[in-house]
C-alpha atoms as a PDB file:
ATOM      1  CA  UNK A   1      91.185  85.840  87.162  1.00  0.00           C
ATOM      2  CA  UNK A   2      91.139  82.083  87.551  1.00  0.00           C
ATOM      3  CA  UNK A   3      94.104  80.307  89.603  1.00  0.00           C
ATOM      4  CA  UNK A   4      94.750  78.055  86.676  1.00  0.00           C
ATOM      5  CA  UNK A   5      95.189  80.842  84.035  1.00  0.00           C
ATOM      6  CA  UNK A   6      97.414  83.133  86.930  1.00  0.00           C
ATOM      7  CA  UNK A   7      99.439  79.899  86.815  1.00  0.00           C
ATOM      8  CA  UNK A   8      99.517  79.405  82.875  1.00  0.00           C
ATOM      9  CA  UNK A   9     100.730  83.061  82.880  1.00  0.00           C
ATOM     10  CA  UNK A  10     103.303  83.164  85.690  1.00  0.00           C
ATOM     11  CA  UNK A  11     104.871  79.798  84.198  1.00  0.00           C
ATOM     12  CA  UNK A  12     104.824  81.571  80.775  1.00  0.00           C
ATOM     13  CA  UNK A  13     106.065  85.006  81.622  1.00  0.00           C
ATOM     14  CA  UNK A  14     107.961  84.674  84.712  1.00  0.00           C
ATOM     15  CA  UNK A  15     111.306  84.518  84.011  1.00  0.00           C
ATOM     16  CA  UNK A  16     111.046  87.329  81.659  1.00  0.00           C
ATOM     17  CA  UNK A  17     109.553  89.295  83.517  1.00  0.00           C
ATOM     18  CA  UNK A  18     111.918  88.983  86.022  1.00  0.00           C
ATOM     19  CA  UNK A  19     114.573  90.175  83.427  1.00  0.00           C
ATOM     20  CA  UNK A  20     112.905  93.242  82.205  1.00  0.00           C
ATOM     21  CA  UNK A  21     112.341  94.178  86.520  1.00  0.00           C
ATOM     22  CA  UNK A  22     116.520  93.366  87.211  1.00  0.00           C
ATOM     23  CA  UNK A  23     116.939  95.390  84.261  1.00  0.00           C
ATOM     24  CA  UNK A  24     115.225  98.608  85.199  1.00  0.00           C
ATOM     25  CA  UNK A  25     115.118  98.088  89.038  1.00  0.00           C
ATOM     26  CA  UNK A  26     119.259  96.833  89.158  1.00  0.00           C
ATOM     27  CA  UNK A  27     118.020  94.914  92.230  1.00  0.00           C
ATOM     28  CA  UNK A  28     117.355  90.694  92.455  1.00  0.00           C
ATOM     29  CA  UNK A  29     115.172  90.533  95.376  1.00  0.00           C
ATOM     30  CA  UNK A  30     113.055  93.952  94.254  1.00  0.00           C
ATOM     31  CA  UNK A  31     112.571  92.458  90.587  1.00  0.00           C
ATOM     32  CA  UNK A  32     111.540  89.312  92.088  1.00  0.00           C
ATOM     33  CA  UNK A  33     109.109  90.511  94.850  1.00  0.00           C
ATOM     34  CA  UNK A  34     107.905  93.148  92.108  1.00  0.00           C
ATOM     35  CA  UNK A  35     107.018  90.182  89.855  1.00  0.00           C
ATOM     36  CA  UNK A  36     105.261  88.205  92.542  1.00  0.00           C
ATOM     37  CA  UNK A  37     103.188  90.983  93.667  1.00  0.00           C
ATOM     38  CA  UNK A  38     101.900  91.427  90.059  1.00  0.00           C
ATOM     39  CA  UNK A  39     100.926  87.896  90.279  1.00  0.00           C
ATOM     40  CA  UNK A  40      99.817  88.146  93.364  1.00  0.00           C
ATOM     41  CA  UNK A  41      97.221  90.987  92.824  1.00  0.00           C
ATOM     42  CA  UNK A  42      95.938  89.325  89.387  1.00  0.00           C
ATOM     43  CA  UNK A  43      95.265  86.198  91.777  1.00  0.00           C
ATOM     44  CA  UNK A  44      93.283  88.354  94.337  1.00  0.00           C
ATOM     45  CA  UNK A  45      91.482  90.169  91.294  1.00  0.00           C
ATOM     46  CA  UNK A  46      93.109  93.312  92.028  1.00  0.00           C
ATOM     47  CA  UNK A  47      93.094  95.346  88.462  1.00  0.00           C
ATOM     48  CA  UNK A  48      93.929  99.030  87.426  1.00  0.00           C
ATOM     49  CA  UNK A  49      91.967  98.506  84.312  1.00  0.00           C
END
C-alpha cells in the first residue's frame, strides 16, 4: 500500500482504533502498539488477505 494512503488511513482511523483496542485489550500502551503495528505491516505490505 502506498505511504500516502497508510497516512490518509492512520490520520482517519487512528484514534478510533485506538478506542476499540483499550476497550477489548484494558491496556494503553498494548492498544497503542497494537494499532501501530497494524499500520506498520500495511506500510511494509504485509497482508493476511
Amino acid at each position: 500500500m502506498e505511504r500516502e494512503t497508510v497516512k490518509r488511513l492512520f490520520m482517519q482511523h487512528y484514534a478510533r482504533m485506538q478506542r476499540v483496542a483499550r476497550t477489548l485489550l484494558y491496556d494503553v500502551q498494548e492498544s497503542e502498539d497494537v494499532c501501530q503495528d497494524i499500520f506498520e505491516s500495511l506500510l511494509r505490505g504485509e497482508s493476511d488477505t
